[in-house]
PDB file of N, CA and C in Angstrom:
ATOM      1  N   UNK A   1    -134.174  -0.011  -6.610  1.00  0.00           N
ATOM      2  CA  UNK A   1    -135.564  -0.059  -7.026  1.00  0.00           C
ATOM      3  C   UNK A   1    -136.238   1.244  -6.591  1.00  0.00           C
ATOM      4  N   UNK A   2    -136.993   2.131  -7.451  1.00  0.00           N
ATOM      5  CA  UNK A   2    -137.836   2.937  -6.745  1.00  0.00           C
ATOM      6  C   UNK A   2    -138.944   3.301  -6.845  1.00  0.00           C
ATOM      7  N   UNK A   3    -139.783   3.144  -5.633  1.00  0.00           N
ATOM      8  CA  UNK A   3    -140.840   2.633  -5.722  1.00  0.00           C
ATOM      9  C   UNK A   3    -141.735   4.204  -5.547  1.00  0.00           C
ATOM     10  N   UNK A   4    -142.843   3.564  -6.339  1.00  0.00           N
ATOM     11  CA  UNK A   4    -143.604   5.401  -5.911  1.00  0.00           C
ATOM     12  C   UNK A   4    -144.557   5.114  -4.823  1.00  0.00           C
ATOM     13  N   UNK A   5    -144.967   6.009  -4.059  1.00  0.00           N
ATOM     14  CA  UNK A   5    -145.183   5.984  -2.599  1.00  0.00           C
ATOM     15  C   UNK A   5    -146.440   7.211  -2.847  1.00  0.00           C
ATOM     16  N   UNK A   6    -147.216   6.950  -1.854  1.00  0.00           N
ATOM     17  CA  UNK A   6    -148.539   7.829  -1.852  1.00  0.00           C
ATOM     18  C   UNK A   6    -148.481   7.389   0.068  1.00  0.00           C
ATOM     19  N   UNK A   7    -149.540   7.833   0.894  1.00  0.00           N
ATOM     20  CA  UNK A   7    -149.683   7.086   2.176  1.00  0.00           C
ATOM     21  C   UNK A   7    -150.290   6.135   2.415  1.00  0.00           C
ATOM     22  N   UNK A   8    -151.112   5.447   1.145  1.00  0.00           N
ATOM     23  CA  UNK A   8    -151.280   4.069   1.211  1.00  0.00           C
ATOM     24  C   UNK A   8    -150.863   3.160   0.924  1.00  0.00           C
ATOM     25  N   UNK A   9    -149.798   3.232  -0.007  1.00  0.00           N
ATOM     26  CA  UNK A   9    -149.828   2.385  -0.115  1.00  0.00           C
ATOM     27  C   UNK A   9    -147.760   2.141  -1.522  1.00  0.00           C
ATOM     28  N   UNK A  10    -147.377   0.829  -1.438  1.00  0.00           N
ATOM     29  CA  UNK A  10    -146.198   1.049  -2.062  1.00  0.00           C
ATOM     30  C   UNK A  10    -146.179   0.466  -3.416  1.00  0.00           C
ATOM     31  N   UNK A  11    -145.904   0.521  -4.716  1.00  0.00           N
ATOM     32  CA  UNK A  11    -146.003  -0.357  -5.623  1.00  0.00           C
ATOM     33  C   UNK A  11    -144.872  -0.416  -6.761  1.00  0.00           C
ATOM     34  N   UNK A  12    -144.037  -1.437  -6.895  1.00  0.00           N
ATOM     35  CA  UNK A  12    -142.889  -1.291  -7.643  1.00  0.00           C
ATOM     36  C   UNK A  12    -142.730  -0.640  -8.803  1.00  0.00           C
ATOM     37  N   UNK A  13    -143.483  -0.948  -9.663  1.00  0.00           N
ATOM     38  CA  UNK A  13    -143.624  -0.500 -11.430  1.00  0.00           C
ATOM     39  C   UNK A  13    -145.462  -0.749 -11.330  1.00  0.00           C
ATOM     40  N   UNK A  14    -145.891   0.988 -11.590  1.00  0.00           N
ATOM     41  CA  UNK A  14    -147.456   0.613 -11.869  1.00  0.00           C
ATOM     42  C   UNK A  14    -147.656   0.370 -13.538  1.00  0.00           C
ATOM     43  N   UNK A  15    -146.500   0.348 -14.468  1.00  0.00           N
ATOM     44  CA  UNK A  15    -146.445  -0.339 -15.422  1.00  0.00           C
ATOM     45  C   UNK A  15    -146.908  -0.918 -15.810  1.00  0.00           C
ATOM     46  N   UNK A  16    -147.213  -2.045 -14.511  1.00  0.00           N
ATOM     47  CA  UNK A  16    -146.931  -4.006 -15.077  1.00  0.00           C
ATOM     48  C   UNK A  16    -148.640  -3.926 -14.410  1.00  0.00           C
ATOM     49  N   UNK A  17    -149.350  -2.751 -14.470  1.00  0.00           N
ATOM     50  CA  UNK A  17    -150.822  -3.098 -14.007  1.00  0.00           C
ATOM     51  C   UNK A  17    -151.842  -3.641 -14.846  1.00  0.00           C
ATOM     52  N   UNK A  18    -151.386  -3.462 -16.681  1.00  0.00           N
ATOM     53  CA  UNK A  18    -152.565  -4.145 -17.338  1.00  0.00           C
ATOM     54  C   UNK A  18    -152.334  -5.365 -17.587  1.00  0.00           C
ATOM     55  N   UNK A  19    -150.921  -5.505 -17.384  1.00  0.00           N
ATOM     56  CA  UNK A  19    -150.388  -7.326 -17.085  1.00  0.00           C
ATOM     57  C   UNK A  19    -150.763  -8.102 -16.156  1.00  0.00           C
ATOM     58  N   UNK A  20    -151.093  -7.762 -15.042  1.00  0.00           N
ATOM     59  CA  UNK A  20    -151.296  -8.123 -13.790  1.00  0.00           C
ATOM     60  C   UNK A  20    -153.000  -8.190 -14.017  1.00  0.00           C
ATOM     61  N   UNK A  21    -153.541  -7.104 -14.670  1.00  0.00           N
ATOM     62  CA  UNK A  21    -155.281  -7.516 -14.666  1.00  0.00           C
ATOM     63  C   UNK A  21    -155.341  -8.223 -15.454  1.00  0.00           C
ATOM     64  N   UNK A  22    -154.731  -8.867 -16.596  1.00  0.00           N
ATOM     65  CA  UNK A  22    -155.037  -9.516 -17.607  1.00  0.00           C
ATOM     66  C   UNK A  22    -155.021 -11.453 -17.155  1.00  0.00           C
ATOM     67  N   UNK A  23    -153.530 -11.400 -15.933  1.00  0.00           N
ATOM     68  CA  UNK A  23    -153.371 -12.311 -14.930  1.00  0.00           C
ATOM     69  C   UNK A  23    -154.505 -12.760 -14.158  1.00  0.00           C
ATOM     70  N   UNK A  24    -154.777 -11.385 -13.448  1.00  0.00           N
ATOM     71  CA  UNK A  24    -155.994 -12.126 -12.553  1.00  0.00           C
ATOM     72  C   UNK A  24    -157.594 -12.458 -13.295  1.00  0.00           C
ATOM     73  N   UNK A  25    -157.682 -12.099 -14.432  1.00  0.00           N
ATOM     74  CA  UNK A  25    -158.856 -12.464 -15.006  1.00  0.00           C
ATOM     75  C   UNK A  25    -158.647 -14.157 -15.311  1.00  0.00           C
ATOM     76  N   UNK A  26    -157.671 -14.121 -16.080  1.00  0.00           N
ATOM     77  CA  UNK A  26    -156.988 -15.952 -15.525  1.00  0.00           C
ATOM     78  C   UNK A  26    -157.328 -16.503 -14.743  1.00  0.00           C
ATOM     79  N   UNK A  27    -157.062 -16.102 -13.575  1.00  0.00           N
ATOM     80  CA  UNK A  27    -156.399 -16.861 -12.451  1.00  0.00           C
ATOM     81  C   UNK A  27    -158.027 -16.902 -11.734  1.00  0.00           C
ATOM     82  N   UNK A  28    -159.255 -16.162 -12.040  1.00  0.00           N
ATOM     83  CA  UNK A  28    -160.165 -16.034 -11.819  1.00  0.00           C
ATOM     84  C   UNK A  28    -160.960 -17.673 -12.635  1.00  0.00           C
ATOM     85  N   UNK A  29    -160.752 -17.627 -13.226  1.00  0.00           N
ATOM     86  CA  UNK A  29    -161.671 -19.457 -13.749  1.00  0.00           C
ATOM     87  C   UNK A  29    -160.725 -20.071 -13.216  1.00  0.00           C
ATOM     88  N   UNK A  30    -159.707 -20.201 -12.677  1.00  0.00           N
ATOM     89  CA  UNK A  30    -159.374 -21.279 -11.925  1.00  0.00           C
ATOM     90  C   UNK A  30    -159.351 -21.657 -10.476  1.00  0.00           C
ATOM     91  N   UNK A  31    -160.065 -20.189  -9.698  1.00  0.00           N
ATOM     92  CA  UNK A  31    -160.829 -20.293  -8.743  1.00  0.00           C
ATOM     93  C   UNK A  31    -161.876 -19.967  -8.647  1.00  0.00           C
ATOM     94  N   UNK A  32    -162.618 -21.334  -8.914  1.00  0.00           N
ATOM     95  CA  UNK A  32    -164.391 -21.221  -9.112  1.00  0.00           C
ATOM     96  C   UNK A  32    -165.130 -20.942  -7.370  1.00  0.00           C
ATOM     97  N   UNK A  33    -163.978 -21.479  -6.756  1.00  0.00           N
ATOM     98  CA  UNK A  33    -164.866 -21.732  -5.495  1.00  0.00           C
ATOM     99  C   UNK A  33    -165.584 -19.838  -4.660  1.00  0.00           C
ATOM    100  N   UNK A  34    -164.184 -19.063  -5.103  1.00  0.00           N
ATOM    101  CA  UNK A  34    -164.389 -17.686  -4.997  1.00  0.00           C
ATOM    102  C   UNK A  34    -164.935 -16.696  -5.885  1.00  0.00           C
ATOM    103  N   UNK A  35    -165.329 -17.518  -6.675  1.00  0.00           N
ATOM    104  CA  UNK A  35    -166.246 -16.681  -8.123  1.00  0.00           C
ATOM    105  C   UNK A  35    -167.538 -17.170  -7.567  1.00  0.00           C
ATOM    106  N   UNK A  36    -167.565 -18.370  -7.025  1.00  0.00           N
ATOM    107  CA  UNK A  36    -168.900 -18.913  -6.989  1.00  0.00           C
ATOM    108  C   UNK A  36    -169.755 -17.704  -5.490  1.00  0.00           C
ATOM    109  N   UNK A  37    -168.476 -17.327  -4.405  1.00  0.00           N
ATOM    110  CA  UNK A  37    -168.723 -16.593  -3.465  1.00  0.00           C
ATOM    111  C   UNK A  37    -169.478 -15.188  -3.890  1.00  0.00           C
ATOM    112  N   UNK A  38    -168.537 -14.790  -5.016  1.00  0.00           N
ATOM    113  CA  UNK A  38    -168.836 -13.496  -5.374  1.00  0.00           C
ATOM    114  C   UNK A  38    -170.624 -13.324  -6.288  1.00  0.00           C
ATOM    115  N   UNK A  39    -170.742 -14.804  -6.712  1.00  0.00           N
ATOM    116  CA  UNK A  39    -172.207 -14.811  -7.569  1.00  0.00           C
ATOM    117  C   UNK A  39    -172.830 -14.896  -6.973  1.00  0.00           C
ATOM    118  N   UNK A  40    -173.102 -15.192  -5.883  1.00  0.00           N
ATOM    119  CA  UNK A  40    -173.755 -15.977  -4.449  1.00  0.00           C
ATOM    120  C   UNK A  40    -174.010 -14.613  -3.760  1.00  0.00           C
ATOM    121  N   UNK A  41    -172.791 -13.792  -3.204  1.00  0.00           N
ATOM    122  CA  UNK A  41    -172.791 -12.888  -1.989  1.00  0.00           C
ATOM    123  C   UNK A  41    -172.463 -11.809  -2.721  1.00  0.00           C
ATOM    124  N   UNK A  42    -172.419 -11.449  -4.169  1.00  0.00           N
ATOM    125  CA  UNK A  42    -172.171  -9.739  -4.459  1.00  0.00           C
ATOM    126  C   UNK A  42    -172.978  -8.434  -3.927  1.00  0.00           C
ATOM    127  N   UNK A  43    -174.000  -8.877  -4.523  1.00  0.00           N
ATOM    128  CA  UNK A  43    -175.183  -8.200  -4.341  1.00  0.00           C
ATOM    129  C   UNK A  43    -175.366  -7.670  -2.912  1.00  0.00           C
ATOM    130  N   UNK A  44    -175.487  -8.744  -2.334  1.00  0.00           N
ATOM    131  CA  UNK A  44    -175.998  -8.913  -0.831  1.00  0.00           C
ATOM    132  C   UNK A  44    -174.423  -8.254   0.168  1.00  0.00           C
ATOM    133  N   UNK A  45    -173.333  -8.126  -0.365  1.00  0.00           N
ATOM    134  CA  UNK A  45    -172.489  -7.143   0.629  1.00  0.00           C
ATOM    135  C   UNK A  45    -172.465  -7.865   1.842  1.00  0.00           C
ATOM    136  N   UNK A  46    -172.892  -9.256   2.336  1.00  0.00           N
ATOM    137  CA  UNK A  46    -172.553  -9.732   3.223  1.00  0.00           C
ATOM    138  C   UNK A  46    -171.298  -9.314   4.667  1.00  0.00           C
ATOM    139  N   UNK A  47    -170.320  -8.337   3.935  1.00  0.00           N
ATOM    140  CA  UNK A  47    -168.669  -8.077   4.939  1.00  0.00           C
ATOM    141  C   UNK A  47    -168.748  -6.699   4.728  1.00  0.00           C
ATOM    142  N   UNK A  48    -169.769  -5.937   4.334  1.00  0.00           N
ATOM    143  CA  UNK A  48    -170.294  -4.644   4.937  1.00  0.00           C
ATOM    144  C   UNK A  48    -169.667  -4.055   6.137  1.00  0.00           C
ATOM    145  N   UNK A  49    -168.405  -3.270   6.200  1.00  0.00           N
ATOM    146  CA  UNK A  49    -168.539  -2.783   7.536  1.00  0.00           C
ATOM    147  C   UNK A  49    -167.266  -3.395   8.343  1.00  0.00           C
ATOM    148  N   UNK A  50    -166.691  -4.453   7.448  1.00  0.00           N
ATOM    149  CA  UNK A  50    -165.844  -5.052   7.921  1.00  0.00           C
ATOM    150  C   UNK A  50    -164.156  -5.000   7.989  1.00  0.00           C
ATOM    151  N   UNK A  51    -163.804  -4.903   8.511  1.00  0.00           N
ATOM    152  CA  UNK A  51    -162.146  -4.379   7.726  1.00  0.00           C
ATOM    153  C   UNK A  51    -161.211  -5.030   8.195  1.00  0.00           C
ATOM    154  N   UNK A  52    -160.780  -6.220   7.028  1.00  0.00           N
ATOM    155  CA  UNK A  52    -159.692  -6.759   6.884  1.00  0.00           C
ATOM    156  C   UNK A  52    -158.337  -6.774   6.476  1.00  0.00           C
ATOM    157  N   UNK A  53    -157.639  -7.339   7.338  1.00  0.00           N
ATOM    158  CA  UNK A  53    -156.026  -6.691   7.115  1.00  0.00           C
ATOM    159  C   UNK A  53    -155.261  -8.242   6.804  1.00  0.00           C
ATOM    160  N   UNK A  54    -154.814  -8.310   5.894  1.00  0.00           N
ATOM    161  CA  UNK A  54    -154.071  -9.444   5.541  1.00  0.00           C
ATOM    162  C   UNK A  54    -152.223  -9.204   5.178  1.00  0.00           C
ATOM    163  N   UNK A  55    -151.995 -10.214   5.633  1.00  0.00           N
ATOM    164  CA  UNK A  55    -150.044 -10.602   5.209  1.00  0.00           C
ATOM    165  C   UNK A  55    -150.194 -11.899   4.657  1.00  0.00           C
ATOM    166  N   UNK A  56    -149.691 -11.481   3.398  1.00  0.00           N
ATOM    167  CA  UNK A  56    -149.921 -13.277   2.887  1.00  0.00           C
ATOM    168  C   UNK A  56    -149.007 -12.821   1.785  1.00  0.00           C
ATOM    169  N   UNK A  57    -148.115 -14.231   0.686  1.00  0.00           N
ATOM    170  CA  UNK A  57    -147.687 -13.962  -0.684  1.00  0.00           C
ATOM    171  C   UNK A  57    -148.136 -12.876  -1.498  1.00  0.00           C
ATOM    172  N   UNK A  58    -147.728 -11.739  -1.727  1.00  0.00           N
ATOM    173  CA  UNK A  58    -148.818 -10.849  -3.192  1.00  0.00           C
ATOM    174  C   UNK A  58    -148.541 -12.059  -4.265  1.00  0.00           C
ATOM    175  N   UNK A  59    -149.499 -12.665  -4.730  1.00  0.00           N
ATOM    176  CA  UNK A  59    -149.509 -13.365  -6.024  1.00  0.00           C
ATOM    177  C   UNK A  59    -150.728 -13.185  -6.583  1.00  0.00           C
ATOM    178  N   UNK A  60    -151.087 -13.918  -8.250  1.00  0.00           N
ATOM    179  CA  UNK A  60    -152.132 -13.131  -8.754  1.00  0.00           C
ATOM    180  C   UNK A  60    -153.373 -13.908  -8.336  1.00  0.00           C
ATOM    181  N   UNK A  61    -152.771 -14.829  -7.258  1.00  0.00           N
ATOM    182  CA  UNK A  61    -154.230 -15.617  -6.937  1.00  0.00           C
ATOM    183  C   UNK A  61    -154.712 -15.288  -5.303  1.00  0.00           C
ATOM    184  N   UNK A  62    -153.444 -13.878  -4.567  1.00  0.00           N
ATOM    185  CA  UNK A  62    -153.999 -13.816  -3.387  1.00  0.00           C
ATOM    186  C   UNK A  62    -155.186 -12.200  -4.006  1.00  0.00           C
ATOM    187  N   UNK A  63    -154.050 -11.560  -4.999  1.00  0.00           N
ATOM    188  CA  UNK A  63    -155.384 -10.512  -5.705  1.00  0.00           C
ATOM    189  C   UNK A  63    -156.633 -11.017  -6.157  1.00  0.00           C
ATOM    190  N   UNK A  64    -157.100 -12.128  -6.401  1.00  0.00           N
ATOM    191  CA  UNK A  64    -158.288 -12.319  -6.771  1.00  0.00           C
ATOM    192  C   UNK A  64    -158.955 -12.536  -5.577  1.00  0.00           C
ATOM    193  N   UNK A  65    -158.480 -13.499  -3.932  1.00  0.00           N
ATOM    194  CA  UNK A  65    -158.757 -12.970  -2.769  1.00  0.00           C
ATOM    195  C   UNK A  65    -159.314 -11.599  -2.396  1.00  0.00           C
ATOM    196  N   UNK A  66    -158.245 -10.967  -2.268  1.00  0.00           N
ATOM    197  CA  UNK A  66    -158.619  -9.284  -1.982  1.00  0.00           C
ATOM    198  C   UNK A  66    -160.022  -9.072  -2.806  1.00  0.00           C
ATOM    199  N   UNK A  67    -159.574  -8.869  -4.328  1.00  0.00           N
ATOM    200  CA  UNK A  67    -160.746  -8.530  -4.972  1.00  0.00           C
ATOM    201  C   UNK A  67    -162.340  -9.099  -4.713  1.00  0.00           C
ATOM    202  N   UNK A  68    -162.412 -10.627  -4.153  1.00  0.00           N
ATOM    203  CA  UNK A  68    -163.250 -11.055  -3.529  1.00  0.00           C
ATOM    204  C   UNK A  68    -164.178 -10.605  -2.364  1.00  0.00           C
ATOM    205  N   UNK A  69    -163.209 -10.476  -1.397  1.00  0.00           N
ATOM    206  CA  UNK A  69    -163.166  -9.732  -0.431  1.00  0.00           C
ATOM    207  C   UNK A  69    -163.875  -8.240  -0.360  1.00  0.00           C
ATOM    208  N   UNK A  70    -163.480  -7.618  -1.290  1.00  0.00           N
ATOM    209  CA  UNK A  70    -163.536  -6.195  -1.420  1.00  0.00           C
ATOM    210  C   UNK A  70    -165.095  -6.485  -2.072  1.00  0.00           C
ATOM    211  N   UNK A  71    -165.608  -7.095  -3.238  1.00  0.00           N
ATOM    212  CA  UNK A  71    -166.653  -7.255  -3.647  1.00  0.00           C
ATOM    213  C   UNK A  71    -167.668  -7.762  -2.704  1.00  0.00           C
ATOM    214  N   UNK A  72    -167.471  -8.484  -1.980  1.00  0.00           N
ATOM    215  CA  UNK A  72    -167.862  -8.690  -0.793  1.00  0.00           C
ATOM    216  C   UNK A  72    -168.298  -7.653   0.207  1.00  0.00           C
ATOM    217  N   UNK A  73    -167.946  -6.550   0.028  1.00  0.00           N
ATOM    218  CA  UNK A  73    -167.835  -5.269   0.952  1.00  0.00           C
ATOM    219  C   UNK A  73    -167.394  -5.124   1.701  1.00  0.00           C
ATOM    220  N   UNK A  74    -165.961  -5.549   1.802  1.00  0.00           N
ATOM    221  CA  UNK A  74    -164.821  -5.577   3.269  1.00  0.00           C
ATOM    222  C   UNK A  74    -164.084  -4.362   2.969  1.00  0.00           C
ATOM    223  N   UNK A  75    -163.607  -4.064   3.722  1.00  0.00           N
ATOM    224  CA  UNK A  75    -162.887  -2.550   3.329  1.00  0.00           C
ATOM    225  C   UNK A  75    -161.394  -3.206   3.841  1.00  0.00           C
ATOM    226  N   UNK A  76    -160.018  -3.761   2.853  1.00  0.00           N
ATOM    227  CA  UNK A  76    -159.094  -4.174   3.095  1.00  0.00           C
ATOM    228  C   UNK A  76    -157.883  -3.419   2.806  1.00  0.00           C
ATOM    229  N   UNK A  77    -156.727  -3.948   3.622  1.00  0.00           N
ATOM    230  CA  UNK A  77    -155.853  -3.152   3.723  1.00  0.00           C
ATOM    231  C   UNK A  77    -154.902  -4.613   3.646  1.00  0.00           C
ATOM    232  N   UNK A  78    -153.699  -4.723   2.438  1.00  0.00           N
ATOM    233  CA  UNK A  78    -153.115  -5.552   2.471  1.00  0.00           C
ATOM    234  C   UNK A  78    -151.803  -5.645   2.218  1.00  0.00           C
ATOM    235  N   UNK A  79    -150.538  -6.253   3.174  1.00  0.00           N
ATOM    236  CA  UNK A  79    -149.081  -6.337   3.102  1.00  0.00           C
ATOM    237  C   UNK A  79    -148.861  -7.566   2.335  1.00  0.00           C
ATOM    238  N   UNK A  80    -147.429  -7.759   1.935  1.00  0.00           N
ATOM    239  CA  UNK A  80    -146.673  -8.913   0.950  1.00  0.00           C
ATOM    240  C   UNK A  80    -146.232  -8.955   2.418  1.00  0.00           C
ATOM    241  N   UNK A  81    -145.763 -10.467   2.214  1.00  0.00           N
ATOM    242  CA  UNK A  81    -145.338 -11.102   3.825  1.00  0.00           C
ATOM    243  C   UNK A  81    -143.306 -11.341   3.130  1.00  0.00           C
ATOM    244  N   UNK A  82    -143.133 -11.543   2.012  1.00  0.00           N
ATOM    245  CA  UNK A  82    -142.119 -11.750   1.564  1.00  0.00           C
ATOM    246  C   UNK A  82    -141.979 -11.133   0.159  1.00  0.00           C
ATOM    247  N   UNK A  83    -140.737  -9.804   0.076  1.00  0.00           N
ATOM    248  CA  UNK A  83    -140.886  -9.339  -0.926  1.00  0.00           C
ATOM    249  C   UNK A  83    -140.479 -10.086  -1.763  1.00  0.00           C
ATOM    250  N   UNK A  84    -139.452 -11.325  -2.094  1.00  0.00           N
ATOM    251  CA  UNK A  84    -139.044 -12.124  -3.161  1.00  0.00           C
ATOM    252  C   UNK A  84    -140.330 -12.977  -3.718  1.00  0.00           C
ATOM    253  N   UNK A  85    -141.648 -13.315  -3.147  1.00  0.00           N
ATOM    254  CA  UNK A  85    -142.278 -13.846  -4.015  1.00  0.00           C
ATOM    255  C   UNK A  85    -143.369 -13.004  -4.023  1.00  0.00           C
ATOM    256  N   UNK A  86    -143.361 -11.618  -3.895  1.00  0.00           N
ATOM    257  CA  UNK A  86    -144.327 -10.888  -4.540  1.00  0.00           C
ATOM    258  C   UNK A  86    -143.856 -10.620  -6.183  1.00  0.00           C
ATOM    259  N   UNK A  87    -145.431 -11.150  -6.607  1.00  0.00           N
ATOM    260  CA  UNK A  87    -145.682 -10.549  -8.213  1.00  0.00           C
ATOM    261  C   UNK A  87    -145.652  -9.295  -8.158  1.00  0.00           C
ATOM    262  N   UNK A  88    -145.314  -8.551  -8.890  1.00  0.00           N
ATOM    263  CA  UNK A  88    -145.289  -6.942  -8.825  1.00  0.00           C
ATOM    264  C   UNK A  88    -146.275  -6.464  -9.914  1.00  0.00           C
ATOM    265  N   UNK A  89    -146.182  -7.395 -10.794  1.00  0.00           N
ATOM    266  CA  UNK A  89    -147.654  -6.983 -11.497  1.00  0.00           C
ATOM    267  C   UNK A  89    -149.445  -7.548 -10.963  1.00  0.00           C
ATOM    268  N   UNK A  90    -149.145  -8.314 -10.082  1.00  0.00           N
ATOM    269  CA  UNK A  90    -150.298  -8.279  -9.327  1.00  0.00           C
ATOM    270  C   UNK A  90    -150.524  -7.534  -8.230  1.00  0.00           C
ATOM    271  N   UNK A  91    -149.719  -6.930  -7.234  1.00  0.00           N
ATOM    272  CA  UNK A  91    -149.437  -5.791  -6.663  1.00  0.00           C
ATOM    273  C   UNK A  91    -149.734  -4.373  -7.301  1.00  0.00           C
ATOM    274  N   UNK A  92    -149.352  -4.206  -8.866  1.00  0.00           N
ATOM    275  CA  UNK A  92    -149.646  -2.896  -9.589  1.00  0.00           C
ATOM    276  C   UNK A  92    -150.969  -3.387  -9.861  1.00  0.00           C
ATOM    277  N   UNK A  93    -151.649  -4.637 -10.205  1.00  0.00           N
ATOM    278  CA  UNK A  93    -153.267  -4.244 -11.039  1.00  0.00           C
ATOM    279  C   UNK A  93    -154.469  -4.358  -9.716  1.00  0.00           C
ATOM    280  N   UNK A  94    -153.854  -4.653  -8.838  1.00  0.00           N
ATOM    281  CA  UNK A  94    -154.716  -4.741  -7.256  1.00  0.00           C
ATOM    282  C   UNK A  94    -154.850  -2.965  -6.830  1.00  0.00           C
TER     283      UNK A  94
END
């Protein structure tokens, strides 16, 4: 596999990135509870200042997390905890 590399960050095929946004726009109405966060707390930047580091599944429903997060105004930095169930196209559109 070879992966292209910058110092932030690693990503298998940035290919599979308009697949992966097309995923998380999905995967976005089926978590209302974090859409409802983002309508609620966009504006307002509530995690201003904040910087979160997560290890969890890359799947296209921990990217809508992050993206939450980040809209939120967290400044995040995030690892796959297991490369066999990372999506790689949610990894490329994150």
């Amino acid at each position: 596999m070879n992966l292209f590399t910058n110092e932030n960050y690693k990503v298998a095929d940035f290919n599979l990135a308009e697949f992966g946004r097309k995923e998380i726009e999905l995967a976005e109405f089926e978590m209302p509870g974090l859409m409802a966060l983002r309508d609620k707390y966009g504006k307002l930047k509530p995690l201003k200042g904040a910087r979160i580091m997560g290890s969890l599944h890359m799947t296209i429903q921990t990217a809508v997390l992050i993206e939450t997060l980040v809209e939120l105004g967290a400044d995040v930095r995030w690892v796959s905890c297991n490369i066999y169930s990372t999506q790689d196209h949610a990894a490329a559109a994150v």
